[in-house]
N, C-alpha and C. Protein backbone atom coordinates (compact mmCIF):
# COMPACT_ATOMS: atom_id res chain seq x y z
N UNK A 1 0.83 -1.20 0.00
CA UNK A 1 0.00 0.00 0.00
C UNK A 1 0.87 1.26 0.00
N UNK A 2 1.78 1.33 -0.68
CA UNK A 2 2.75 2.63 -0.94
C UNK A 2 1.99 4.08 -1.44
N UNK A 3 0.93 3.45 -2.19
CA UNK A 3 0.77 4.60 -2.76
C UNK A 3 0.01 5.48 -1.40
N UNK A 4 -0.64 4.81 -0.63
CA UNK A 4 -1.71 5.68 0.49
C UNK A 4 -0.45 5.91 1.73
N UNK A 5 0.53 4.70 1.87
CA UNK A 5 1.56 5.25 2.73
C UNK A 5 2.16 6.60 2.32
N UNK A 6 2.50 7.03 0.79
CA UNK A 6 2.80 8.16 0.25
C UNK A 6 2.05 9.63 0.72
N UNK A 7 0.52 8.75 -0.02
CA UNK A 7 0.09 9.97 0.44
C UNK A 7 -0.41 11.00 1.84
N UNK A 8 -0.10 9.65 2.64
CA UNK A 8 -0.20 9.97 4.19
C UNK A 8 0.97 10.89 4.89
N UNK A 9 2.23 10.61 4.07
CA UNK A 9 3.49 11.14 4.47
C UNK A 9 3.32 12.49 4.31
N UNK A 10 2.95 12.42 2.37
CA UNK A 10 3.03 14.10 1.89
C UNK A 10 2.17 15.00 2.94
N UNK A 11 0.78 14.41 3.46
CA UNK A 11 0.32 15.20 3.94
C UNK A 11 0.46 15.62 5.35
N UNK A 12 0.99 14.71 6.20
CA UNK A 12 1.49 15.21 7.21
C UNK A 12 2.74 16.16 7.20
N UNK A 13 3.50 15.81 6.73
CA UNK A 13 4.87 16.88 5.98
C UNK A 13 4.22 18.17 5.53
N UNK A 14 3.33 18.44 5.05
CA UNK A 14 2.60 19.59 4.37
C UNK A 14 1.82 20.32 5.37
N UNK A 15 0.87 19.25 5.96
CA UNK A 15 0.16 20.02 7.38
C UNK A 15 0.97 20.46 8.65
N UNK A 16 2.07 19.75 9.19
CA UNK A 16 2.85 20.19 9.65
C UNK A 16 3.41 21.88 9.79
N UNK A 17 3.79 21.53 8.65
CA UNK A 17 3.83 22.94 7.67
C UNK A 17 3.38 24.21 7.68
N UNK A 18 2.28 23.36 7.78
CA UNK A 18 1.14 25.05 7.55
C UNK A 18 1.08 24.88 9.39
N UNK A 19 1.18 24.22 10.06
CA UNK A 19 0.81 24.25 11.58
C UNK A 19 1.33 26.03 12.47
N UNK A 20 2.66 25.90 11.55
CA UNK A 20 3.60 27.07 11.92
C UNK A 20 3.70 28.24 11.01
N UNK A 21 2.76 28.07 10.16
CA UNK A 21 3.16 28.63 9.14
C UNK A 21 1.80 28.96 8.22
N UNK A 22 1.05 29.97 9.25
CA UNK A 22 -0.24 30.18 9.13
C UNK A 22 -0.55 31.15 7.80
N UNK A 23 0.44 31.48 6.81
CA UNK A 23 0.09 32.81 5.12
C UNK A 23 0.14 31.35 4.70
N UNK A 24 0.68 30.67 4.91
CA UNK A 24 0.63 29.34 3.51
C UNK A 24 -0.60 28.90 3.59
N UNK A 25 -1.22 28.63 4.67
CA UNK A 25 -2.78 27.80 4.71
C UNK A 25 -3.74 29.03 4.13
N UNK A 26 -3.23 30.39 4.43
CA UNK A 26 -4.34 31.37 3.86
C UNK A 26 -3.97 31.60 2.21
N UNK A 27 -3.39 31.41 1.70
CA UNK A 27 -3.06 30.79 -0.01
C UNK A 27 -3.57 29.82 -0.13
N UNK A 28 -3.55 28.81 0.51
CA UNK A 28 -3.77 27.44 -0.08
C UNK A 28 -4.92 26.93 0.31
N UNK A 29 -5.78 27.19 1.57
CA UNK A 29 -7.32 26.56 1.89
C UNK A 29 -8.30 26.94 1.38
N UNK A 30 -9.22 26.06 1.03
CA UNK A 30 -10.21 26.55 0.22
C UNK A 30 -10.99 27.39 0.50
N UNK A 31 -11.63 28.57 -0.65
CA UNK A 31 -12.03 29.84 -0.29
C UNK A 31 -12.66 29.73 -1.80
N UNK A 32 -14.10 29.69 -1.62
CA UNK A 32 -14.49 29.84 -2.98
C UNK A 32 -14.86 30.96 -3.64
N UNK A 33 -14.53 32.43 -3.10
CA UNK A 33 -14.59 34.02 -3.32
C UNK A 33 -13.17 33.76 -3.68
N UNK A 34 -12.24 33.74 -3.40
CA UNK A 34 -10.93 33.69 -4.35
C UNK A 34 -10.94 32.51 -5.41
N UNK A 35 -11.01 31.26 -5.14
CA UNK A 35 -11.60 31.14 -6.57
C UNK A 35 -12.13 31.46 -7.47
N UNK A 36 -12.92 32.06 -7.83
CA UNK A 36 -14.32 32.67 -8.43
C UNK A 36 -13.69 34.09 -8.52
N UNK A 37 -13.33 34.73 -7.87
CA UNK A 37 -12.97 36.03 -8.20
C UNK A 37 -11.38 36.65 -8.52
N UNK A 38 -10.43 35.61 -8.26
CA UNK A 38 -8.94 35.93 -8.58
C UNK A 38 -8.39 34.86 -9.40
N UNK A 39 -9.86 33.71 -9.52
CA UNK A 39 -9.58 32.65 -10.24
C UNK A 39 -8.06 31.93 -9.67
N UNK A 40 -8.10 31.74 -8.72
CA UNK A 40 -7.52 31.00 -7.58
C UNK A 40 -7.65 29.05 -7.82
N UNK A 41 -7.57 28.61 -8.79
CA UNK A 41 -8.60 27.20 -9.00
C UNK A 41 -7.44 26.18 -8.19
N UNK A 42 -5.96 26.68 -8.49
CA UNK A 42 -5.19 25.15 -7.62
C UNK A 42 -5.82 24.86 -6.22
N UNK A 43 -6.77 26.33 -5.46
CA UNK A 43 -7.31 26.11 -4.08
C UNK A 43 -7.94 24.29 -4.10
N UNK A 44 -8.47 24.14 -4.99
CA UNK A 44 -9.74 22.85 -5.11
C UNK A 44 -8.51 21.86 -5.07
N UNK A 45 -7.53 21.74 -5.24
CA UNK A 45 -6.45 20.61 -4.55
C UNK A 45 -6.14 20.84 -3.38
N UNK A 46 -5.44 21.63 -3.02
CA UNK A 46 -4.26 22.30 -2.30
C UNK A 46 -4.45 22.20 -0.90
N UNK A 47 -6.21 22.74 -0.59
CA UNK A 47 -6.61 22.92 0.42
C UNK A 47 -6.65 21.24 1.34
N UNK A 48 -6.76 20.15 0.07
CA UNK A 48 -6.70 19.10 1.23
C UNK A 48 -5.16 18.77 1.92
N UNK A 49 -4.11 19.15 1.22
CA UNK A 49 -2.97 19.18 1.85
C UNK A 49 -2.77 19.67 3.48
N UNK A 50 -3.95 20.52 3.95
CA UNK A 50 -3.54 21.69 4.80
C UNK A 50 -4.78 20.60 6.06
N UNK A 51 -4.08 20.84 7.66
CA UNK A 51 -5.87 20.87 8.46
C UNK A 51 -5.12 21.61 9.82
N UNK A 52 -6.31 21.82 10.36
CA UNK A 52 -6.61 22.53 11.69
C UNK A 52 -5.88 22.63 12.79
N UNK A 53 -5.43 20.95 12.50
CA UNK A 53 -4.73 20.93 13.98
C UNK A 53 -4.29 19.89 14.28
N UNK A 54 -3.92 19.03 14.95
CA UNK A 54 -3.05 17.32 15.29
C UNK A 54 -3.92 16.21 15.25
N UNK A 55 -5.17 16.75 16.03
CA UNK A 55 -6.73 15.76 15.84
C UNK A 55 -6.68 15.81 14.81
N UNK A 56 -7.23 16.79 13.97
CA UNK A 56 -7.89 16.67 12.77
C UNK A 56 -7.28 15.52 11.74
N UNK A 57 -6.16 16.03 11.72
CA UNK A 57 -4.95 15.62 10.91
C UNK A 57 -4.76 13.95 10.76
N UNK A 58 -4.31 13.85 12.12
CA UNK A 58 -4.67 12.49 12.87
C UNK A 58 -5.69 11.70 12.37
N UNK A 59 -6.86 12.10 12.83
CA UNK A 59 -8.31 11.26 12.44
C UNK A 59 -8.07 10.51 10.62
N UNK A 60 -7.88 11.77 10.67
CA UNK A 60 -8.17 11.75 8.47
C UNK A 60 -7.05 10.60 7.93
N UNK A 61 -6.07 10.86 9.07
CA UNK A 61 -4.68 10.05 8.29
C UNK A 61 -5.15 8.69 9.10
N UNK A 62 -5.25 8.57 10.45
CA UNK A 62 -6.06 6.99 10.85
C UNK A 62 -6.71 6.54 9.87
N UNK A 63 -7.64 6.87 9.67
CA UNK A 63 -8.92 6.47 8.74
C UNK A 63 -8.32 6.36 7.21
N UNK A 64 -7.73 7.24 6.98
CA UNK A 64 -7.02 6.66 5.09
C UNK A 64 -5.87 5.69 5.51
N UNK A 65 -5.10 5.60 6.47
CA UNK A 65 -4.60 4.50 6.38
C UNK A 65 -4.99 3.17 6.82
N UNK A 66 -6.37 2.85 7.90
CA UNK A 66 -6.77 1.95 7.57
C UNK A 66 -7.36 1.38 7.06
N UNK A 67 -8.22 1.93 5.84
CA UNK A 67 -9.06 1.68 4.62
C UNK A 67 -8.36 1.51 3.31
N UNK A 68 -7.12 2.88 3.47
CA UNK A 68 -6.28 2.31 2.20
C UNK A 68 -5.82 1.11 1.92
N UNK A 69 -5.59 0.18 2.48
CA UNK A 69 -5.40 -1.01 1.95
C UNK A 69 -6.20 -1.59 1.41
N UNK A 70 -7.31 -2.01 1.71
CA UNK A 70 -8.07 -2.65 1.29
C UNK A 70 -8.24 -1.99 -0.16
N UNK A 71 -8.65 -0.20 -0.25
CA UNK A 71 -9.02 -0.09 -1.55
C UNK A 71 -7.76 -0.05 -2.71
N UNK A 72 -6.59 0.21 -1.77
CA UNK A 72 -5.64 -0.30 -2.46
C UNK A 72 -5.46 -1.63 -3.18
N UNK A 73 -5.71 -2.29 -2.58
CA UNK A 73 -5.68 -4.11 -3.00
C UNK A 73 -6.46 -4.10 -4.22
N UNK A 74 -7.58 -3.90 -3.67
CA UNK A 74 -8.82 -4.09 -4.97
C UNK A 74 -8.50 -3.13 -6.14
N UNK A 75 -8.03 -1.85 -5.95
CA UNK A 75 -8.07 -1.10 -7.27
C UNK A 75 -6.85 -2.02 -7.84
N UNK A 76 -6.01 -2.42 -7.23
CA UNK A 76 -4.45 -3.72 -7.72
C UNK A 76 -5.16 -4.59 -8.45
N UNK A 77 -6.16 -5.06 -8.19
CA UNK A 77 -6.44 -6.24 -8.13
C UNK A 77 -7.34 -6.15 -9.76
N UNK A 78 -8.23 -5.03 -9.94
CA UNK A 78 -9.12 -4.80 -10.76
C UNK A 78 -8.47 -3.83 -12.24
N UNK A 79 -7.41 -2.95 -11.94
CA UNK A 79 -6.96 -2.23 -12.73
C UNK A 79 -5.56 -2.27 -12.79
N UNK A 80 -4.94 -3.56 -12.38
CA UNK A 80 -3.51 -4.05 -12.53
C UNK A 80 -2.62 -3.01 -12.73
N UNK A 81 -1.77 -2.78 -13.70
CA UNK A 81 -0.59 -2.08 -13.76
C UNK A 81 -0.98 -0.82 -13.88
N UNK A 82 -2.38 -0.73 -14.12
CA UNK A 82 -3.06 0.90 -13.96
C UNK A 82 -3.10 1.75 -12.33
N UNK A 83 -3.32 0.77 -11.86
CA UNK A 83 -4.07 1.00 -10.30
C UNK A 83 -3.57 1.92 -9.60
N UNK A 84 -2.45 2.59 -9.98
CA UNK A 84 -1.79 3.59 -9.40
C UNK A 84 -2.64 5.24 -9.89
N UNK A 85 -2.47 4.76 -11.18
CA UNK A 85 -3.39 6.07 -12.10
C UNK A 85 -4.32 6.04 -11.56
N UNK A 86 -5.42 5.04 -11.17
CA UNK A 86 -6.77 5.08 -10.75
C UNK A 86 -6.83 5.63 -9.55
N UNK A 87 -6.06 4.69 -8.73
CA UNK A 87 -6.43 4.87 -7.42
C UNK A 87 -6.15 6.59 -6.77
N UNK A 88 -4.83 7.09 -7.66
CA UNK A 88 -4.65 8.60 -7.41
C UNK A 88 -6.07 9.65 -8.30
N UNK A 89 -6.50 9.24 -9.27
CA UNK A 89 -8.04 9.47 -9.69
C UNK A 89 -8.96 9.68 -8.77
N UNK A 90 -8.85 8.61 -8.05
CA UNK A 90 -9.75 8.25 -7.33
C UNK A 90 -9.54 9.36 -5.68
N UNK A 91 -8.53 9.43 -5.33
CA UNK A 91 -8.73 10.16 -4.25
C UNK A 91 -8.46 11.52 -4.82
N UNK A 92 -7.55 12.23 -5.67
CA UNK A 92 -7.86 13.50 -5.90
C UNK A 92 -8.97 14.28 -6.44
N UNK A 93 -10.16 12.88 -7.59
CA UNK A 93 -10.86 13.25 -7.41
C UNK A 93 -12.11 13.73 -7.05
N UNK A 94 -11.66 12.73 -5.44
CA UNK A 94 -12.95 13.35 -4.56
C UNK A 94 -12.52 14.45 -3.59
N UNK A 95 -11.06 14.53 -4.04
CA UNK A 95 -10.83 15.94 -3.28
C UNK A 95 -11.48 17.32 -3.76
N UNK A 96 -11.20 17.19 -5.10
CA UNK A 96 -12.41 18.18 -6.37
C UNK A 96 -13.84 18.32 -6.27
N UNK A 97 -14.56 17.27 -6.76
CA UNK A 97 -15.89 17.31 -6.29
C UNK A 97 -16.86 17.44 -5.14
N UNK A 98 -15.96 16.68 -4.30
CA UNK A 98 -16.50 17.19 -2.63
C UNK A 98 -16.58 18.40 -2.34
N UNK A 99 -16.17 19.23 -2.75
CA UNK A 99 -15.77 21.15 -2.26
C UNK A 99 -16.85 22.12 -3.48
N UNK A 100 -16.90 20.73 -4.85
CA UNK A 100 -17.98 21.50 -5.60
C UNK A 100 -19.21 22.38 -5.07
N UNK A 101 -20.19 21.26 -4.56
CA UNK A 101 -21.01 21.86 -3.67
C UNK A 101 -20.68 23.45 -2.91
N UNK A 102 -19.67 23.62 -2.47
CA UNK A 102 -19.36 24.26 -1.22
C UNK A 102 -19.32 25.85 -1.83
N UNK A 103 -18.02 25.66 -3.14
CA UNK A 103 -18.17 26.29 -4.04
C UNK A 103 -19.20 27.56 -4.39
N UNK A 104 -19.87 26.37 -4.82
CA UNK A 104 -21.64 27.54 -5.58
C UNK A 104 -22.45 28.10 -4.16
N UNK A 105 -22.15 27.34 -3.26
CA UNK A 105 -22.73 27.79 -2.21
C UNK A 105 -22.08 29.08 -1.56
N UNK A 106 -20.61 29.43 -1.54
CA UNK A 106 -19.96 30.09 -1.22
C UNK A 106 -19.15 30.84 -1.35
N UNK A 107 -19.66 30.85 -3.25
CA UNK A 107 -18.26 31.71 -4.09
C UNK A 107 -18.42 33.23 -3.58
N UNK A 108 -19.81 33.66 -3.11
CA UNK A 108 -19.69 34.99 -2.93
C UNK A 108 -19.16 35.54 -1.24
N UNK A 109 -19.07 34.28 -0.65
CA UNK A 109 -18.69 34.46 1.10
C UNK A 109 -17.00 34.87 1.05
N UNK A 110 -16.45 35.46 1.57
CA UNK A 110 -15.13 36.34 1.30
C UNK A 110 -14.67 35.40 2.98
N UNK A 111 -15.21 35.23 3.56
CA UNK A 111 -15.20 34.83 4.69
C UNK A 111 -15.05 32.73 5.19
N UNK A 112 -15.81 32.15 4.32
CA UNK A 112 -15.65 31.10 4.10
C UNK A 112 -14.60 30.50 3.78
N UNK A 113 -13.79 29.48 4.44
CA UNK A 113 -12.74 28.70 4.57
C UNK A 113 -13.27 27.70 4.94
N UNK A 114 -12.32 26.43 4.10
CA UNK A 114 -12.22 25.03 4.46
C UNK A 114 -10.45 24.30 3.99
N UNK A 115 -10.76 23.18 5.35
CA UNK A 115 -9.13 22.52 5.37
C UNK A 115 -9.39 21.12 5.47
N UNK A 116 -8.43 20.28 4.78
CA UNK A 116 -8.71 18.80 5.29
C UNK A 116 -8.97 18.00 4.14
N UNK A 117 -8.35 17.01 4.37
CA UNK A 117 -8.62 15.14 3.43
C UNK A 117 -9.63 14.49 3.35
N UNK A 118 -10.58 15.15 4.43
CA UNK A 118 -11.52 14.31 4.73
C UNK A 118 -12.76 13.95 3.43
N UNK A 119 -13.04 14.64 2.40
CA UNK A 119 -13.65 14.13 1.52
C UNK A 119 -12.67 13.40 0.56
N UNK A 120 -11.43 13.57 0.35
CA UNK A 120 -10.92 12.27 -0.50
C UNK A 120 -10.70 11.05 0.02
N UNK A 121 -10.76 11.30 1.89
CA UNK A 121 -10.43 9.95 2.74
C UNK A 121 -12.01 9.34 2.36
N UNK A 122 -13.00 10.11 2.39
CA UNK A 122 -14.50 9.74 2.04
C UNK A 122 -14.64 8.69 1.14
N UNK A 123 -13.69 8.64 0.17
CA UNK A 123 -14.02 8.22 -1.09
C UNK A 123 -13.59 6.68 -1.09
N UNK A 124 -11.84 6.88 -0.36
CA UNK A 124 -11.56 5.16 -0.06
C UNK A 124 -12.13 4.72 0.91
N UNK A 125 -12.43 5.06 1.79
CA UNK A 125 -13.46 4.82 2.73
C UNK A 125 -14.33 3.79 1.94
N UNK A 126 -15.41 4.22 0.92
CA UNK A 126 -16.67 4.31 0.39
C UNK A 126 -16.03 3.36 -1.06
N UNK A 127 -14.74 3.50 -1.33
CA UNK A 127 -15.02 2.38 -2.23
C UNK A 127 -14.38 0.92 -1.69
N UNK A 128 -13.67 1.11 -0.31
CA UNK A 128 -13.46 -0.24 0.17
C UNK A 128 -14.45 -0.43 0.68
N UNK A 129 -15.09 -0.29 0.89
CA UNK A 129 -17.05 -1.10 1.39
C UNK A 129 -17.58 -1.43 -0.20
N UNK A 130 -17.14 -0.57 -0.75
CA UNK A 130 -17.74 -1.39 -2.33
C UNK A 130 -16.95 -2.82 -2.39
N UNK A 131 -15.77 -2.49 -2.47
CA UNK A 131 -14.70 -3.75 -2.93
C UNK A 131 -15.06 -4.88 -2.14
N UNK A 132 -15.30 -4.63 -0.52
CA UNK A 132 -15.04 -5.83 0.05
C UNK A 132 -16.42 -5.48 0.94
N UNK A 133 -17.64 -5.80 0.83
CA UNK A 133 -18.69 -5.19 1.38
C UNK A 133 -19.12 -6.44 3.06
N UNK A 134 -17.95 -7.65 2.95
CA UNK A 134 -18.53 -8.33 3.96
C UNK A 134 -17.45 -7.88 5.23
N UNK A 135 -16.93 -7.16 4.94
CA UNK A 135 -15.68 -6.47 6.40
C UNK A 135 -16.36 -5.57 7.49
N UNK A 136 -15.39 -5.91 8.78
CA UNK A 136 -16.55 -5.20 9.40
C UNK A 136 -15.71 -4.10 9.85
N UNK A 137 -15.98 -2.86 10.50
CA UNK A 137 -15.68 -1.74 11.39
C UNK A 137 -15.65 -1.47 12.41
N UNK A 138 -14.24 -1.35 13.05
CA UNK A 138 -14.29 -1.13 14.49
C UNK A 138 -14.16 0.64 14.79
N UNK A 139 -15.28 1.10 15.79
CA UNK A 139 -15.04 1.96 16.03
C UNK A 139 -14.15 2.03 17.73
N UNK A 140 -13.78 3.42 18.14
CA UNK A 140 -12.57 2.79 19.60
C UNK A 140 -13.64 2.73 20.61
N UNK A 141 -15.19 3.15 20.52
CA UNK A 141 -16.26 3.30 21.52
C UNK A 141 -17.06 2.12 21.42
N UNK A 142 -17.19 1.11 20.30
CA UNK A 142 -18.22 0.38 20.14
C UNK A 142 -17.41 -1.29 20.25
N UNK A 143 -16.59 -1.89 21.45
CA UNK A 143 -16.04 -3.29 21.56
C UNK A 143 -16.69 -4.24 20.45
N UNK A 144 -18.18 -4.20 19.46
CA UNK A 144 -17.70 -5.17 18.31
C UNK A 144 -17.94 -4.91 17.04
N UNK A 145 -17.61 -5.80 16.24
CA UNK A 145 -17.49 -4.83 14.78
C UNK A 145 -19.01 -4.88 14.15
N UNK A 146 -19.12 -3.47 13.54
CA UNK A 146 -19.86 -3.24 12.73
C UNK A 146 -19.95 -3.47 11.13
N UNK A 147 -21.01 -4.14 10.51
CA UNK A 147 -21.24 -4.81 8.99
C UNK A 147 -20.88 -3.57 7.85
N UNK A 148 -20.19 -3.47 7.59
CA UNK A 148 -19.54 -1.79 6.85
C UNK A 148 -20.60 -1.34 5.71
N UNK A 149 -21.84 -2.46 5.83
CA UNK A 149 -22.79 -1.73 4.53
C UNK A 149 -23.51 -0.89 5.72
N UNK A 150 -24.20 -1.51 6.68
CA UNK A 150 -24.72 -0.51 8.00
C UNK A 150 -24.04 0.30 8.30
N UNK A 151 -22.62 0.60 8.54
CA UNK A 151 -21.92 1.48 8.78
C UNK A 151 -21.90 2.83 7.61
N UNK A 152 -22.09 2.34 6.21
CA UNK A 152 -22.25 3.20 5.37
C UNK A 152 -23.35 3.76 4.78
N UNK A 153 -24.01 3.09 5.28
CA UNK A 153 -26.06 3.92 4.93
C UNK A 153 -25.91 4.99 6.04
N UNK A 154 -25.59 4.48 7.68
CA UNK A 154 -25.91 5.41 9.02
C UNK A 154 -24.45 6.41 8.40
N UNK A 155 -23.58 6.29 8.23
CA UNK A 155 -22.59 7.61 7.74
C UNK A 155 -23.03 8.77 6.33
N UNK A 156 -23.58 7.73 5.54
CA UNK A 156 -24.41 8.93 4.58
C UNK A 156 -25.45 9.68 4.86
N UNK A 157 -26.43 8.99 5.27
CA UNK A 157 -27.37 9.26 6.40
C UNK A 157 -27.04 10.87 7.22
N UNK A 158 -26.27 10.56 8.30
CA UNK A 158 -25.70 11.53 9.24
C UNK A 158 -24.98 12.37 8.29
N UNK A 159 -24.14 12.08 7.75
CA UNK A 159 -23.59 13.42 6.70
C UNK A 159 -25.19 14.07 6.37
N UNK A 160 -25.38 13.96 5.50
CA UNK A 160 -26.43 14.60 4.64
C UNK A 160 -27.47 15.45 5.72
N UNK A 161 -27.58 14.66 6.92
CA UNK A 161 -28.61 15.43 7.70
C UNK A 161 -27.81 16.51 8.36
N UNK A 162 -26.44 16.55 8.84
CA UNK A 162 -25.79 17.50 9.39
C UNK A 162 -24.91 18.81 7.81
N UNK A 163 -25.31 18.02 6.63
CA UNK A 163 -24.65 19.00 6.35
C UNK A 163 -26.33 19.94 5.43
N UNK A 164 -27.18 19.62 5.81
CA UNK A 164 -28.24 20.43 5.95
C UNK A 164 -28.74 21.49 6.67
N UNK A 165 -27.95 21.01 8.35
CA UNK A 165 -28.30 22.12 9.24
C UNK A 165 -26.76 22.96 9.18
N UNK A 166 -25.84 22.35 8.82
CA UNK A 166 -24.65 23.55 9.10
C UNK A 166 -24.20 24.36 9.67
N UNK A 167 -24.39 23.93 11.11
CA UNK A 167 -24.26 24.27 12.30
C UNK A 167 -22.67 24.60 12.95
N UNK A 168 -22.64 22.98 12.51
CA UNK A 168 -20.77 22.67 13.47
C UNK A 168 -19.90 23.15 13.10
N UNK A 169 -19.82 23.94 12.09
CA UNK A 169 -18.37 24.50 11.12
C UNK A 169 -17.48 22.97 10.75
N UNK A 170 -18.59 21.71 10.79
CA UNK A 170 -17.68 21.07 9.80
C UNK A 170 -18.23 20.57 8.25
N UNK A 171 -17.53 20.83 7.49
CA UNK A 171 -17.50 20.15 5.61
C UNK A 171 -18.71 19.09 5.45
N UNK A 172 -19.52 18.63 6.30
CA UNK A 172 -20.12 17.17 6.27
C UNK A 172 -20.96 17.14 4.62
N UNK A 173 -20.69 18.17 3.97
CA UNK A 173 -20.70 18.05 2.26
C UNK A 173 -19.96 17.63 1.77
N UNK A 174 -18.86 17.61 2.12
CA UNK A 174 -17.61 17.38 1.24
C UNK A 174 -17.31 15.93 1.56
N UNK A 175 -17.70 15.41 3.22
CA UNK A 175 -17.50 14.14 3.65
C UNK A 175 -18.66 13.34 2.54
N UNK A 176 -20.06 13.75 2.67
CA UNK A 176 -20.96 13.01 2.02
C UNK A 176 -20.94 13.39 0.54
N UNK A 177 -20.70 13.79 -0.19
CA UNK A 177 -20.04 14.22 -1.47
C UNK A 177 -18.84 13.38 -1.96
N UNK A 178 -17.83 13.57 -1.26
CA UNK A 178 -16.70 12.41 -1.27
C UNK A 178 -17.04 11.16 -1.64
N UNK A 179 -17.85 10.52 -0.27
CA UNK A 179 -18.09 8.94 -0.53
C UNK A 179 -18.97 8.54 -1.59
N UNK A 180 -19.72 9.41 -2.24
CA UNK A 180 -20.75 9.40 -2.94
C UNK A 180 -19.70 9.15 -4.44
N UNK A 181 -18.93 9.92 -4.72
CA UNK A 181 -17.88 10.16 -5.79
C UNK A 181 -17.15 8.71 -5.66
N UNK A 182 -16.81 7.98 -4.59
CA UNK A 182 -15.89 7.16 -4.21
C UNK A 182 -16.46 5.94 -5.13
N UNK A 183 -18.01 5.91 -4.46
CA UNK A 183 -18.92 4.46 -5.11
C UNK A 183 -19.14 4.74 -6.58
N UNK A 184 -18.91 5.86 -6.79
CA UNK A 184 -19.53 6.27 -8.46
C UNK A 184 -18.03 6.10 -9.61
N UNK A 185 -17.12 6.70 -8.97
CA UNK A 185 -16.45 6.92 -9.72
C UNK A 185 -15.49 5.34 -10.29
N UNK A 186 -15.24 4.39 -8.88
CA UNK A 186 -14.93 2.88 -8.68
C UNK A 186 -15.83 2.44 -9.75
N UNK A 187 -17.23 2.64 -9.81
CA UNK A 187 -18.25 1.19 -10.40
C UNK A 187 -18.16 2.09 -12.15
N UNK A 188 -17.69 3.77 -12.41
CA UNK A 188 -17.59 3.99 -13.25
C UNK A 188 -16.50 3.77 -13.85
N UNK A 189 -15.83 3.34 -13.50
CA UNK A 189 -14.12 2.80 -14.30
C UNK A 189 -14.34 1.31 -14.07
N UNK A 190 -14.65 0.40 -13.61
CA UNK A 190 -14.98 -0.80 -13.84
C UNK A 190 -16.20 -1.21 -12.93
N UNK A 191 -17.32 -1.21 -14.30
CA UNK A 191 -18.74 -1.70 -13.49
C UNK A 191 -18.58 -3.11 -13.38
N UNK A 192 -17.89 -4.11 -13.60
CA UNK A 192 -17.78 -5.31 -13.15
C UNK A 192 -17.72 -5.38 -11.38
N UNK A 193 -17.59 -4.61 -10.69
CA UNK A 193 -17.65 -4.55 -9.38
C UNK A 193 -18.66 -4.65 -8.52
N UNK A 194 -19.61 -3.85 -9.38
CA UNK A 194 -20.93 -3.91 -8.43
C UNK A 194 -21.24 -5.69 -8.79
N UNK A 195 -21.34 -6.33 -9.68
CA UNK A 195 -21.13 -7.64 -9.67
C UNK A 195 -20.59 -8.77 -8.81
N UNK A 196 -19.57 -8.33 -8.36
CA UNK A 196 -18.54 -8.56 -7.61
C UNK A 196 -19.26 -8.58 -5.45
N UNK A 197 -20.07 -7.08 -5.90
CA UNK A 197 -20.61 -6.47 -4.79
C UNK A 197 -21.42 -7.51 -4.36
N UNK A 198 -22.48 -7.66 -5.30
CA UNK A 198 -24.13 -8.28 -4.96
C UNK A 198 -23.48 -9.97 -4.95
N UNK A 199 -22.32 -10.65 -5.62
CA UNK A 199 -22.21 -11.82 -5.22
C UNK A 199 -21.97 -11.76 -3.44
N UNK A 200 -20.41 -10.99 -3.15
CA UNK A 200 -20.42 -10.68 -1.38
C UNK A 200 -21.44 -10.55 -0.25
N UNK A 201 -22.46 -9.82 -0.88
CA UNK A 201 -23.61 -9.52 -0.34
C UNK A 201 -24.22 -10.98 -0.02
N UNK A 202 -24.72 -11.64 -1.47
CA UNK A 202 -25.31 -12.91 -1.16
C UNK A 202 -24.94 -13.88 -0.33
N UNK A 203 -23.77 -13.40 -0.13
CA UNK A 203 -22.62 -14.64 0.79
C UNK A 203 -22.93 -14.36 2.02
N UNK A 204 -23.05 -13.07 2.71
CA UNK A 204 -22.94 -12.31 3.63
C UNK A 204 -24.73 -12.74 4.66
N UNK A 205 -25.69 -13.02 3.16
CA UNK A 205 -27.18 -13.20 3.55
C UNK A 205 -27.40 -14.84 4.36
N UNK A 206 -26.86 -15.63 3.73
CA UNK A 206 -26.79 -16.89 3.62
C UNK A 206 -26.49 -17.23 4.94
């Protein structure tokens, strides 16, 4: 899993970075009034390089590194000597589309900022539950594992309803946007998967 060990490195090396070094995160986090108006567009990458703080950082890099494998394996497994091209497809671009939303919602807010991986972590997240849909999920509060298709209805679910009220000052668009891109974009570069899916499933019923 080099390629998600990679990208775990760059981004701690990068967030780090900006930790001390607070004009770089105000260049580089997403701001969709400088987009839109200084035509600012590398923001729609850049900004996932950058986050908040050691939690944040932490969480996003836990969570892509223990999912990256799995979707690592499978994109190996399905798009062979490609899987590198894909799989970097695949998380940069739910780093893009996740922030779309946010975008149209906020090109005219001068004030609006966002930081964080968390919608491209969304995406491997969301396509290793595609790949391998009979695995289960441990959370550190819940001692046994959870069936990762339940785990991923109640996480879309909760995204979508929190990023309706938009309360918390967190992205939960970009999280539910992400995973949404993750399942679409996987079954759109090889729909042989969802195939793959509904056999696991049947196994899983039985």
């Amino acid at each position: 899993m080099y390629v998600t060990i990679s990208l775990i490195v760059i981004t701690i090396l990068i967030s780090v970075l900006g930790f001390s070094q607070k004009d770089i995160i105000s260049k580089c986090q997403f701001n969709a009034y400088d987009i839109r108006h200084s035509g600012q567009w590398y923001r729609f990458l850049t900004y996932g390089f950058f986050h908040e703080g050691w939690i944040h950082l932490l969480i996003n890099m836990i969570v892509l590194y223990s999912f990256g494998e799995m979707a690592e394996k499978g994109y190996l497994y399905y798009f062979r000597s490609q899987y590198v091209l894909f799989y970097l497809l695949l998380y940069f671009g739910a780093m893009i589309i996740s922030v779309i939303p946010a975008f149209f919602k906020h090109r005219n807010d001068v004030f609006y900022n966002a930081l964080g991986s968390s919608g491209a972590v969304s995406a491997i997240v969301f396509a290793s539950i595609l790949l391998k849909p009979d695995m289960k999920i441990y959370l550190f509060f819940i001692p046994v594992g959870i069936p990762c298709i339940a785990f991923g209805l109640g996480y879309l679910v909760y995204e979508f309803i929190m990023s309706r009220r938009g309360k918390d000052h967190i992205a939960h668009d970009a999280h539910f946007w992400g995973a949404i891109f993750g399942i679409v974009f996987t079954l759109a570069c090889k729909p042989q998967i969802f195939s793959a899916f509904l056999k696991m499933l049947e196994r899983i019923s039985l």
